[in-house]
C-alpha atoms as a PDB file:
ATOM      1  CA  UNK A   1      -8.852  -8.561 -15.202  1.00  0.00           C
ATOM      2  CA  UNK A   2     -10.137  -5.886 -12.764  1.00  0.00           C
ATOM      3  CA  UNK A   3      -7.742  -3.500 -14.033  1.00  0.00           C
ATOM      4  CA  UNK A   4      -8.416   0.333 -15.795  1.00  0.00           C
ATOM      5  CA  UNK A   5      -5.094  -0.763 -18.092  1.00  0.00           C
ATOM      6  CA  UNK A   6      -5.188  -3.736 -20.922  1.00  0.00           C
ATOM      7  CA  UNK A   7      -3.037  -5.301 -22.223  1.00  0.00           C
ATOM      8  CA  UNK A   8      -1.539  -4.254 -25.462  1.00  0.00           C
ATOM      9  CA  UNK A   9      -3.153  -0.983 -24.878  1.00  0.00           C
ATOM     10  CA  UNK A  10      -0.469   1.795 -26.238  1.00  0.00           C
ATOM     11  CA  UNK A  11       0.524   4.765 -24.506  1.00  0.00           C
ATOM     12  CA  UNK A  12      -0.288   5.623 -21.553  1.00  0.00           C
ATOM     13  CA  UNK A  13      -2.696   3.946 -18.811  1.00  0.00           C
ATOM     14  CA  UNK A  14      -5.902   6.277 -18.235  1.00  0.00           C
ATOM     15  CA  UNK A  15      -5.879   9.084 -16.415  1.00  0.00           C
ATOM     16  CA  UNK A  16      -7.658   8.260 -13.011  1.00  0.00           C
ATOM     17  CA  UNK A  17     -10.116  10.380 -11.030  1.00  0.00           C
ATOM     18  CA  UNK A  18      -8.776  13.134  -9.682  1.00  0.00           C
ATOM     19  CA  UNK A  19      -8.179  13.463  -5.874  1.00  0.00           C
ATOM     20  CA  UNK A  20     -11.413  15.837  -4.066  1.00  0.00           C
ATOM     21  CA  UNK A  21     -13.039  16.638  -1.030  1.00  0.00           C
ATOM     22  CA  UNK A  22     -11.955  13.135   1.180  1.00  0.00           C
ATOM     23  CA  UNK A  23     -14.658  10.696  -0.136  1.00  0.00           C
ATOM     24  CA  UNK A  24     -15.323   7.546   1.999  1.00  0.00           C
ATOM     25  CA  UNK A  25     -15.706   4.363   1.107  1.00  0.00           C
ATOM     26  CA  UNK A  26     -18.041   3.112  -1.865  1.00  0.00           C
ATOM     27  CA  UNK A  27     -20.757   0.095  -0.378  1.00  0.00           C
ATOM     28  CA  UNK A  28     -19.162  -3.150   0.191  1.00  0.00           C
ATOM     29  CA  UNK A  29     -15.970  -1.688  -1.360  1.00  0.00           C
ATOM     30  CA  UNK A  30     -12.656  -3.106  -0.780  1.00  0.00           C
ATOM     31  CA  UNK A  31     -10.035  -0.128  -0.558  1.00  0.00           C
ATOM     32  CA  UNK A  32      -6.078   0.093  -0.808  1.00  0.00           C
ATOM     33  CA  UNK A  33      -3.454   2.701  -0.781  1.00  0.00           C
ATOM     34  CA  UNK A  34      -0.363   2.078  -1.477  1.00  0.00           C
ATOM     35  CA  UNK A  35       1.978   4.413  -0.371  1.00  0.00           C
ATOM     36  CA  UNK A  36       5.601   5.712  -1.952  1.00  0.00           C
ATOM     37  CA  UNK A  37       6.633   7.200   1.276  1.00  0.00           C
ATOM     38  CA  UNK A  38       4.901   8.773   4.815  1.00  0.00           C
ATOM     39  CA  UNK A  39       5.523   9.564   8.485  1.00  0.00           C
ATOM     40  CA  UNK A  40       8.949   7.620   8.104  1.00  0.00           C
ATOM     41  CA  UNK A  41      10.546   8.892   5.195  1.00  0.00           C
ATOM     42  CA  UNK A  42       9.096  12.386   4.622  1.00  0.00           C
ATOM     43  CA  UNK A  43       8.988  15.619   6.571  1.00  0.00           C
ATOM     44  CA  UNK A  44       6.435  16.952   5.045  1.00  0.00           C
ATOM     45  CA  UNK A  45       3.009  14.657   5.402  1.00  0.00           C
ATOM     46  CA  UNK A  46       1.515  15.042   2.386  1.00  0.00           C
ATOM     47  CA  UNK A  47       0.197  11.439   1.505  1.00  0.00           C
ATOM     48  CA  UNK A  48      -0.323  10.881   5.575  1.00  0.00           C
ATOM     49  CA  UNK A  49      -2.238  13.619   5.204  1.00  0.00           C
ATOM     50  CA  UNK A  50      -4.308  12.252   1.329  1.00  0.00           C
ATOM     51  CA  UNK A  51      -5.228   8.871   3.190  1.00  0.00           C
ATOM     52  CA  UNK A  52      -6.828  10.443   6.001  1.00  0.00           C
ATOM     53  CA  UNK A  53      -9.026  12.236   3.783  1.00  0.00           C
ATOM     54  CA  UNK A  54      -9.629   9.047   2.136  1.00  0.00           C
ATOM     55  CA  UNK A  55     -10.630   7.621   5.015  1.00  0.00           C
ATOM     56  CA  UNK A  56     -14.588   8.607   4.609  1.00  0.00           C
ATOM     57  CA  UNK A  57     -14.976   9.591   8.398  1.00  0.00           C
ATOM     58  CA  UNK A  58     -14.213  13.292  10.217  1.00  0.00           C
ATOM     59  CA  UNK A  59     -12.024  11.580  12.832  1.00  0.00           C
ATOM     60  CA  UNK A  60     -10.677   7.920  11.342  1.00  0.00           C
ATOM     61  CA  UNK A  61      -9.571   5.869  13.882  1.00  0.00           C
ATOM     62  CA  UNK A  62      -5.625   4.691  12.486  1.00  0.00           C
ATOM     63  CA  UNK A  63      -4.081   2.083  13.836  1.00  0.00           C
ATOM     64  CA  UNK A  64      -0.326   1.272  12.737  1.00  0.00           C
ATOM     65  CA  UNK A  65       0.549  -2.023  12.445  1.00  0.00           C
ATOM     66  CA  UNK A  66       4.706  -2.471  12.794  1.00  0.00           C
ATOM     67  CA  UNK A  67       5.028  -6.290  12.228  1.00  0.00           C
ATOM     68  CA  UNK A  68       7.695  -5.935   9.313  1.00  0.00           C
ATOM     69  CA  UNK A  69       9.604  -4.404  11.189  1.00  0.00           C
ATOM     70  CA  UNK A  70       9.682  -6.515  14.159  1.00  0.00           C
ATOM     71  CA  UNK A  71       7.415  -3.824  16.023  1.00  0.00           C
ATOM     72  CA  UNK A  72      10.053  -1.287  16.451  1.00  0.00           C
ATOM     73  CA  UNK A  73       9.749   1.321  19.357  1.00  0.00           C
ATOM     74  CA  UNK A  74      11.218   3.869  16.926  1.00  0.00           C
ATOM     75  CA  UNK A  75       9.383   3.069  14.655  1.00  0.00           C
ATOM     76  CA  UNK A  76       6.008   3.515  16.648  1.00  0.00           C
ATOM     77  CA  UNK A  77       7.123   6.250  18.122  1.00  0.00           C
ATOM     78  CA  UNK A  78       7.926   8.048  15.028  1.00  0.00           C
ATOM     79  CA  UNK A  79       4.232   6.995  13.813  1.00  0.00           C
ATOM     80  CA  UNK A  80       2.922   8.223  17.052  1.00  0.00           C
ATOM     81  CA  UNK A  81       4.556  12.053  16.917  1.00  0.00           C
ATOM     82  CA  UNK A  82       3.017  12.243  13.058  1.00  0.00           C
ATOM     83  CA  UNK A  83      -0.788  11.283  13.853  1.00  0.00           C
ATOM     84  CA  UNK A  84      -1.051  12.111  17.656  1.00  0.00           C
ATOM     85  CA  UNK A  85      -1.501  16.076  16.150  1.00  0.00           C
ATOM     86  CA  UNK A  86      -3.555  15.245  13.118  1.00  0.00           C
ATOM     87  CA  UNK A  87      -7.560  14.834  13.354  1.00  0.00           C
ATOM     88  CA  UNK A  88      -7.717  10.866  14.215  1.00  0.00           C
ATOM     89  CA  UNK A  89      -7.267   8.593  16.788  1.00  0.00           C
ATOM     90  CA  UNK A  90      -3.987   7.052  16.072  1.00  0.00           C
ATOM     91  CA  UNK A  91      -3.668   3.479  17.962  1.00  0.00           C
ATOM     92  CA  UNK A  92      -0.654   0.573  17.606  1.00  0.00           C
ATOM     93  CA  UNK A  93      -1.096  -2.897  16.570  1.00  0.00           C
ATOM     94  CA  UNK A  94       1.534  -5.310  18.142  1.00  0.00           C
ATOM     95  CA  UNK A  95       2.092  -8.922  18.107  1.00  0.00           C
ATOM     96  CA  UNK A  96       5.492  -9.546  19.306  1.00  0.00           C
ATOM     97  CA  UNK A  97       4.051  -8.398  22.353  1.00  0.00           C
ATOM     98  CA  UNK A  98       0.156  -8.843  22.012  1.00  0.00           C
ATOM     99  CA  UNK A  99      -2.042  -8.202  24.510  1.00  0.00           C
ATOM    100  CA  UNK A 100      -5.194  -8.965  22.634  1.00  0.00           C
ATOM    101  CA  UNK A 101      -7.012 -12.284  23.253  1.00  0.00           C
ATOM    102  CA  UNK A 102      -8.681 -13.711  19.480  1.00  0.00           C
ATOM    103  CA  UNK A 103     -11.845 -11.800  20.495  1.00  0.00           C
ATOM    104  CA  UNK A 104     -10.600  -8.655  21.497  1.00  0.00           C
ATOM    105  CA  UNK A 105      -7.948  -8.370  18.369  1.00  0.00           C
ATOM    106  CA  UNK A 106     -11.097  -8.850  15.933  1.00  0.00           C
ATOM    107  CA  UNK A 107     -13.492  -6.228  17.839  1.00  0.00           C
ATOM    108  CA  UNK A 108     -10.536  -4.042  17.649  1.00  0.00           C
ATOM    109  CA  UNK A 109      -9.329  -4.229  14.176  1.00  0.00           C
ATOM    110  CA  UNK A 110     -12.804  -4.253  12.861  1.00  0.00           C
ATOM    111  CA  UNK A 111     -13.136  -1.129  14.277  1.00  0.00           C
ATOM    112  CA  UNK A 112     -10.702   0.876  12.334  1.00  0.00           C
ATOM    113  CA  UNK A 113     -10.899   3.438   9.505  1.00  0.00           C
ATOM    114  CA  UNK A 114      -7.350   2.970   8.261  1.00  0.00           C
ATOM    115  CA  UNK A 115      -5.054   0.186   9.183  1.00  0.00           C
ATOM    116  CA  UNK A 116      -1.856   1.914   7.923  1.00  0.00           C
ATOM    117  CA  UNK A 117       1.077  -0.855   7.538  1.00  0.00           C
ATOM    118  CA  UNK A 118       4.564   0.098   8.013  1.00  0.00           C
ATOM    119  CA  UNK A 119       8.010  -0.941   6.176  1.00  0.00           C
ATOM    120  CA  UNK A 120      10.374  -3.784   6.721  1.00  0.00           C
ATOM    121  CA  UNK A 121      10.486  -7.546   6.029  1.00  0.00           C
ATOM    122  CA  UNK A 122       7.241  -8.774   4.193  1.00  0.00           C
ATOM    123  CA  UNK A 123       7.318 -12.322   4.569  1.00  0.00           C
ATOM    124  CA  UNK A 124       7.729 -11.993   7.850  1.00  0.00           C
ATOM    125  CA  UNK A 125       4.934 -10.266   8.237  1.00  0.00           C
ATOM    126  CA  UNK A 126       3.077 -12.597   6.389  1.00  0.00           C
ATOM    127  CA  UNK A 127       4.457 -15.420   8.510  1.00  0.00           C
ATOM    128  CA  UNK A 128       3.505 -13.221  11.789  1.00  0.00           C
ATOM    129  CA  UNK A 129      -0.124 -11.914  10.854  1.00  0.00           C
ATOM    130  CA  UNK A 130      -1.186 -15.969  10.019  1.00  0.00           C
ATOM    131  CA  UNK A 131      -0.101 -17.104  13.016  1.00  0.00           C
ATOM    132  CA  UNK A 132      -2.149 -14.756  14.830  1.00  0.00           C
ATOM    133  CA  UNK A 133      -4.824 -14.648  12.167  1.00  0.00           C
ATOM    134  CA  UNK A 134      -4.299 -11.347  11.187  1.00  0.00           C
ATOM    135  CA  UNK A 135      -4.779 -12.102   7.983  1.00  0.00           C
ATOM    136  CA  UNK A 136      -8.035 -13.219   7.717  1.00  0.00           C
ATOM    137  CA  UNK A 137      -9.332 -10.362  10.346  1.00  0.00           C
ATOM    138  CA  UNK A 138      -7.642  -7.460   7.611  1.00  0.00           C
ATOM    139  CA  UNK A 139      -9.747  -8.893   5.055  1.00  0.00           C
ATOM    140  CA  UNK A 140     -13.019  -8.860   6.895  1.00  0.00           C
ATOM    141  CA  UNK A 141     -12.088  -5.504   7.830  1.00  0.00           C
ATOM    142  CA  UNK A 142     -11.447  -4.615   4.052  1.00  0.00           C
ATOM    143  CA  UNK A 143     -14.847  -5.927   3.357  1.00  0.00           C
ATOM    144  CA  UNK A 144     -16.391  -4.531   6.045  1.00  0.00           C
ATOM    145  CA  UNK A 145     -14.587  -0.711   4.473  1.00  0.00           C
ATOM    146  CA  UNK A 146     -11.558  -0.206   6.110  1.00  0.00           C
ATOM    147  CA  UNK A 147      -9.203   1.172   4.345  1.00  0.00           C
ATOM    148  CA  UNK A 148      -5.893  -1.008   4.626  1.00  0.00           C
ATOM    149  CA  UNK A 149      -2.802   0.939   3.650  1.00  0.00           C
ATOM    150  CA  UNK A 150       0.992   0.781   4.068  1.00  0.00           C
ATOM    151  CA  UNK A 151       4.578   1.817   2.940  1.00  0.00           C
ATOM    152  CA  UNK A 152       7.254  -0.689   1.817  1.00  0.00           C
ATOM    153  CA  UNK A 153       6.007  -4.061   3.153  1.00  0.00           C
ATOM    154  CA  UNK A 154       2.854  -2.426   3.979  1.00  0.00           C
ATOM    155  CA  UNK A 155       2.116  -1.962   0.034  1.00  0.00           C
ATOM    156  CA  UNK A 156       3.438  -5.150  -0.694  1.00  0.00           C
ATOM    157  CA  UNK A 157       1.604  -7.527   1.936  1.00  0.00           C
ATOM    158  CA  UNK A 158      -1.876  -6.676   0.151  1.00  0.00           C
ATOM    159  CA  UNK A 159      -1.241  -8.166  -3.357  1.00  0.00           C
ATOM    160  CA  UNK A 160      -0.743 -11.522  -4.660  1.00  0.00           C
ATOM    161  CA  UNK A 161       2.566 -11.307  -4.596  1.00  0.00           C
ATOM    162  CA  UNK A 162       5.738  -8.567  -4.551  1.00  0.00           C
ATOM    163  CA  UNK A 163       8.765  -7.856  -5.286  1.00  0.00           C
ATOM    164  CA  UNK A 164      11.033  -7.721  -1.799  1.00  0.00           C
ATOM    165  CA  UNK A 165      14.374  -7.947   0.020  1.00  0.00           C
ATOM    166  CA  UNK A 166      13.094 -10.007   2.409  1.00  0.00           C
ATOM    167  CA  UNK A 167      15.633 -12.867   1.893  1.00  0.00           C
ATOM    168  CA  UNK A 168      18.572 -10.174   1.753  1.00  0.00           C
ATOM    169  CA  UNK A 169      18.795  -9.992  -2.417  1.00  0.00           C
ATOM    170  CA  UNK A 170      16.064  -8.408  -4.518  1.00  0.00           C
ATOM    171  CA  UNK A 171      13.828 -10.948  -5.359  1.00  0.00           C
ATOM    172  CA  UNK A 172       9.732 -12.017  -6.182  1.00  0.00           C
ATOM    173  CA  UNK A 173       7.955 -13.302  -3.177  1.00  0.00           C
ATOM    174  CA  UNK A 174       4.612 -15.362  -5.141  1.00  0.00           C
ATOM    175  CA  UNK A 175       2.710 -15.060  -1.761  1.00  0.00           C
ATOM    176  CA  UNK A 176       0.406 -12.415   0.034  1.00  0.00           C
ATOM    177  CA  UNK A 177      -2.997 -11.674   1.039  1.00  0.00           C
ATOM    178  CA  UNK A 178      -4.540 -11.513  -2.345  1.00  0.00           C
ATOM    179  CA  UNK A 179      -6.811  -8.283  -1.762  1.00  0.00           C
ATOM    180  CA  UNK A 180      -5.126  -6.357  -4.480  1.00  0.00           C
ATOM    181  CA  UNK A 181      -4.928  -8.507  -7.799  1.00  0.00           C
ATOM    182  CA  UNK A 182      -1.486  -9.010  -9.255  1.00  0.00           C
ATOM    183  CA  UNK A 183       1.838  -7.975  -7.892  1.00  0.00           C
ATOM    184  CA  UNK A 184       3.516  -4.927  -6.586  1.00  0.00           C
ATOM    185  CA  UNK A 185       7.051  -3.085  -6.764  1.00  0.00           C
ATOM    186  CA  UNK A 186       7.645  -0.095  -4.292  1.00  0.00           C
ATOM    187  CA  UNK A 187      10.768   1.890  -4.311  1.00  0.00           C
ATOM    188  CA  UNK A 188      10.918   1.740  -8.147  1.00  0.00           C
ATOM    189  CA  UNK A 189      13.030   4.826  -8.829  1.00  0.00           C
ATOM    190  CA  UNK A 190      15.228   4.657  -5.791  1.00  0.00           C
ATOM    191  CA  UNK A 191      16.904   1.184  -5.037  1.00  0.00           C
ATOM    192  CA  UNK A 192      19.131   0.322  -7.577  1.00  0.00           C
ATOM    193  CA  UNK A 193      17.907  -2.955  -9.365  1.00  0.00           C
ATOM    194  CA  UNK A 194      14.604  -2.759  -8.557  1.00  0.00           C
ATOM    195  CA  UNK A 195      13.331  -1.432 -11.646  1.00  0.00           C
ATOM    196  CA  UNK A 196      14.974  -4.485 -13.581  1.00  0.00           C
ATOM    197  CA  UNK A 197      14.493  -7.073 -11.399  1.00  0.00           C
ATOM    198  CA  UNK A 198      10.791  -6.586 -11.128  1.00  0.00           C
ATOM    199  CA  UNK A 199      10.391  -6.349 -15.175  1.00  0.00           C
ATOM    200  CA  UNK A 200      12.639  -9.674 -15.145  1.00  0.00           C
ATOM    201  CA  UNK A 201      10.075 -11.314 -12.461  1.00  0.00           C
ATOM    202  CA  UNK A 202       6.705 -10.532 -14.781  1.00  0.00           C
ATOM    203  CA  UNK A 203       8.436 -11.297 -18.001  1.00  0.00           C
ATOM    204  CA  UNK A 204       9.291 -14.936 -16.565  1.00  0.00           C
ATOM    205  CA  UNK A 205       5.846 -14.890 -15.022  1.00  0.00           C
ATOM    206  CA  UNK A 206       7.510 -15.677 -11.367  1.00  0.00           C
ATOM    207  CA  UNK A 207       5.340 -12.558 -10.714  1.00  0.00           C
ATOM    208  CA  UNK A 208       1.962 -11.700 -11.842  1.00  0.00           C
ATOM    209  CA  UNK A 209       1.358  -8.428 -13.899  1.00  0.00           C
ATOM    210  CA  UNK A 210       0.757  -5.648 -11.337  1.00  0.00           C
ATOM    211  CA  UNK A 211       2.154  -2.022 -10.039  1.00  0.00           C
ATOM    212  CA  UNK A 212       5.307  -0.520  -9.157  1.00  0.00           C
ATOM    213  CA  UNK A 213       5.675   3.099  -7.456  1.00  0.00           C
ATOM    214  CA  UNK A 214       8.284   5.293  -6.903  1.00  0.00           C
ATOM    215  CA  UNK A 215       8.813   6.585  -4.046  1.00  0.00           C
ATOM    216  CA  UNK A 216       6.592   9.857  -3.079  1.00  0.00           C
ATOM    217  CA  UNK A 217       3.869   8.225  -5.420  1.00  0.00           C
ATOM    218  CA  UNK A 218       0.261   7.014  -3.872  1.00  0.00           C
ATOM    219  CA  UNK A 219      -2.081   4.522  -6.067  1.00  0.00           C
ATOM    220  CA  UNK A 220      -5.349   4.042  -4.247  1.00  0.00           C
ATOM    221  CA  UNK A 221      -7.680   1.127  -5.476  1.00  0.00           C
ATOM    222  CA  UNK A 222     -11.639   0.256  -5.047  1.00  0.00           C
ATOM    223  CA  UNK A 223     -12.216  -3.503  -5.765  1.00  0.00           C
ATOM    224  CA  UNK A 224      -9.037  -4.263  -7.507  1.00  0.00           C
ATOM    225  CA  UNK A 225      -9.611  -1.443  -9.549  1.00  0.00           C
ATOM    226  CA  UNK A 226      -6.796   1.865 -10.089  1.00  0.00           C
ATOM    227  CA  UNK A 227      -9.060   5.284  -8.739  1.00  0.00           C
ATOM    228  CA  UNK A 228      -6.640   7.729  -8.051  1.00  0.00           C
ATOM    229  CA  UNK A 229      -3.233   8.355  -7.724  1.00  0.00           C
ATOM    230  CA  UNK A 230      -1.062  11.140  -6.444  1.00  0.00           C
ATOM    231  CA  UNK A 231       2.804  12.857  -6.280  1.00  0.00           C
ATOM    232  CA  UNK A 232       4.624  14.275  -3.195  1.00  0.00           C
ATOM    233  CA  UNK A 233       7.147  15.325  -5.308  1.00  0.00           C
ATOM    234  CA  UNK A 234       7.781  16.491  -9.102  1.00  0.00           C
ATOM    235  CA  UNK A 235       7.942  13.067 -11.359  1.00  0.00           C
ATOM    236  CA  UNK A 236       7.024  10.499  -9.083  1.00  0.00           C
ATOM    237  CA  UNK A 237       4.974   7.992 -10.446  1.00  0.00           C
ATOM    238  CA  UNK A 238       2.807   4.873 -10.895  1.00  0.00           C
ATOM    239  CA  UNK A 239       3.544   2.144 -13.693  1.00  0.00           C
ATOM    240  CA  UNK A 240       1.328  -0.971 -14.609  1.00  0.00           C
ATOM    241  CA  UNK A 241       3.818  -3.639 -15.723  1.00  0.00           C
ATOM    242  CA  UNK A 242       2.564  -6.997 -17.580  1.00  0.00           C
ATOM    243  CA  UNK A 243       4.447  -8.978 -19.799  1.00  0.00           C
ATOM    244  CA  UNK A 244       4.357  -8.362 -23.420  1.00  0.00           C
ATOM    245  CA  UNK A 245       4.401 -11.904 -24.940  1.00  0.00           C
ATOM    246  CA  UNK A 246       7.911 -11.694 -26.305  1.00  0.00           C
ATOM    247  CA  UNK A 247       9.755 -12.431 -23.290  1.00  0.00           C
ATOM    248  CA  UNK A 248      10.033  -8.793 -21.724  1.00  0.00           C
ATOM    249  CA  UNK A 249       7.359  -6.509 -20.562  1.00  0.00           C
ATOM    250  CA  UNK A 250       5.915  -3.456 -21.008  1.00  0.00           C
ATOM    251  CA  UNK A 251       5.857  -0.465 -18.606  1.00  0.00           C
ATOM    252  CA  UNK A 252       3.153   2.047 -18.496  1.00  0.00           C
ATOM    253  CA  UNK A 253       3.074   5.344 -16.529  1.00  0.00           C
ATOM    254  CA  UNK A 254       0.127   6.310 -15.221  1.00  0.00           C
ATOM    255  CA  UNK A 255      -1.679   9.532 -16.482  1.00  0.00           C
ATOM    256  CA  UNK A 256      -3.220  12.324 -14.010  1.00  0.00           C
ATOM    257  CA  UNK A 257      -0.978  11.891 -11.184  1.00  0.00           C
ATOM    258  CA  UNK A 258      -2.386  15.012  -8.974  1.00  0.00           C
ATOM    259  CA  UNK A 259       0.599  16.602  -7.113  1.00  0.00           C
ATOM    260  CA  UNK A 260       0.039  16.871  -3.314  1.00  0.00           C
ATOM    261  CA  UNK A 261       1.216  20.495  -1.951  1.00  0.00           C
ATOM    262  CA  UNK A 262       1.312  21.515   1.464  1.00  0.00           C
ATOM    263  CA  UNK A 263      -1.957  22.858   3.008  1.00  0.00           C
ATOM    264  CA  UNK A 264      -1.332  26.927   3.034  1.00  0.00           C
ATOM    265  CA  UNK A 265       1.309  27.443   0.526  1.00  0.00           C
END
């Protein structure tokens, strides 16, 4: 397993590297954030502002891609009024209303630093990006060292499968695009149920062993592999959760979160 955690191990999961200057992307590495929060939650753009300077150029080109959420003018206007200042060239991804022929959308997303994912319903997105091949394009891009990214939905569509709403209940959804192994769990500390529900989903196996983040927490990955993580806010954190092989699972916290503070204070 391409994981920095094994199984069994006690205590705590080790510490990851700590977050520096902005460095780009290792070659032919495959890089995702997942994100506890952002434009649309938070006033103060902290981890907006830690995955552009993970995006390993001076001016990332960002494109926001709104599918979960049924491409919602708020929504990408909100996304808009957060990057428009900031030193990129933000750009919006939609499909209910795509303009893009096949050949265009590729050249396009190809082209991309950051393809930043926002919240909502994750298997419709999934359902959405296939039929327009979106899927396959995201992980050419991710091989190609984009980094893909997203809040909500937008962590979840990357792994094998999540733990969602999606079908109105809390639930495991056993499907997604497979570029991060194992499952994932936002909103951890802050819907109630999740935390159980999730532990009861890897214990029965419905879900693979993977990562759940509160929100205001940021896990970014290289190949599969935990590199960093960060905080917004005092306690928030990253867990690894796997079965234990008694019928429940174990819950690790992640050392070395590095708490994001506002540029100036």
């Amino acid at each position: 397993m391409p994981f920095p955690h094994q199984p069994g191990t006690a205590g705590h999961a080790p510490a990851p590297t700590r977050p520096g200057p902005g460095p780009g992307p290792g070659p032919g590495s495959r890089r995702i954030a997942l994100l506890g929060g952002g434009f649309s939650t938070d006033g103060d753009g902290l981890l907006d502002d830690w995955v552009l300077g993970r995006a390993g150029a001076p001016r990332p080109k960002v494109c926001f891609v709104p599918t979960a959420s049924g491409d919602a003018e708020g929504y990408v206007d909100r996304f808009l009024a957060a990057f428009r200042p900031r030193a990129c060239e933000p750009s919006v991804l939609r499909l209910f209303r795509r303009e893009l022929d096949d050949r265009a959308l590729r050249s396009f997303l190809l082209e991309q630093d950051v393809v930043y994912v926002g919240g909502g319903n994750t298997a419709n997105l999934l359902a959405v990006w296939r039929a327009h091949g979106v899927d396959r394009l995201l992980g050419e891009a991710c091989d190609r060292g984009t980094l893909l990214c997203g809040i909500s939905a937008g962590a979840n569509c990357w792994a094998e499968g999540s733990h969602t709403d999606s079908f109105g209940p809390l639930t495991f959804l056993p499907d997604g695009l497979g570029l991060l192994p194992g499952s994932v769990c936002p909103h951890y500390d802050s819907e109630p149920g999740r935390r159980p529900s999730y532990r009861r989903a890897v214990a029965t196996h419905a879900l693979s062993a993977g990562w759940a983040l509160d929100d205001g927490a940021g896990a970014l990955f290289a190949d599969g592999v935990l590199t960093e993580t960060v905080a917004r806010t005092a306690g928030a954190r990253v867990y690894r959760v796997e079965p234990d092989g008694r019928g429940g699972t174990t819950e690790v916290p992640v050392d070395g979160e590095h708490r994001l503070v506002p540029h100036g204070r």
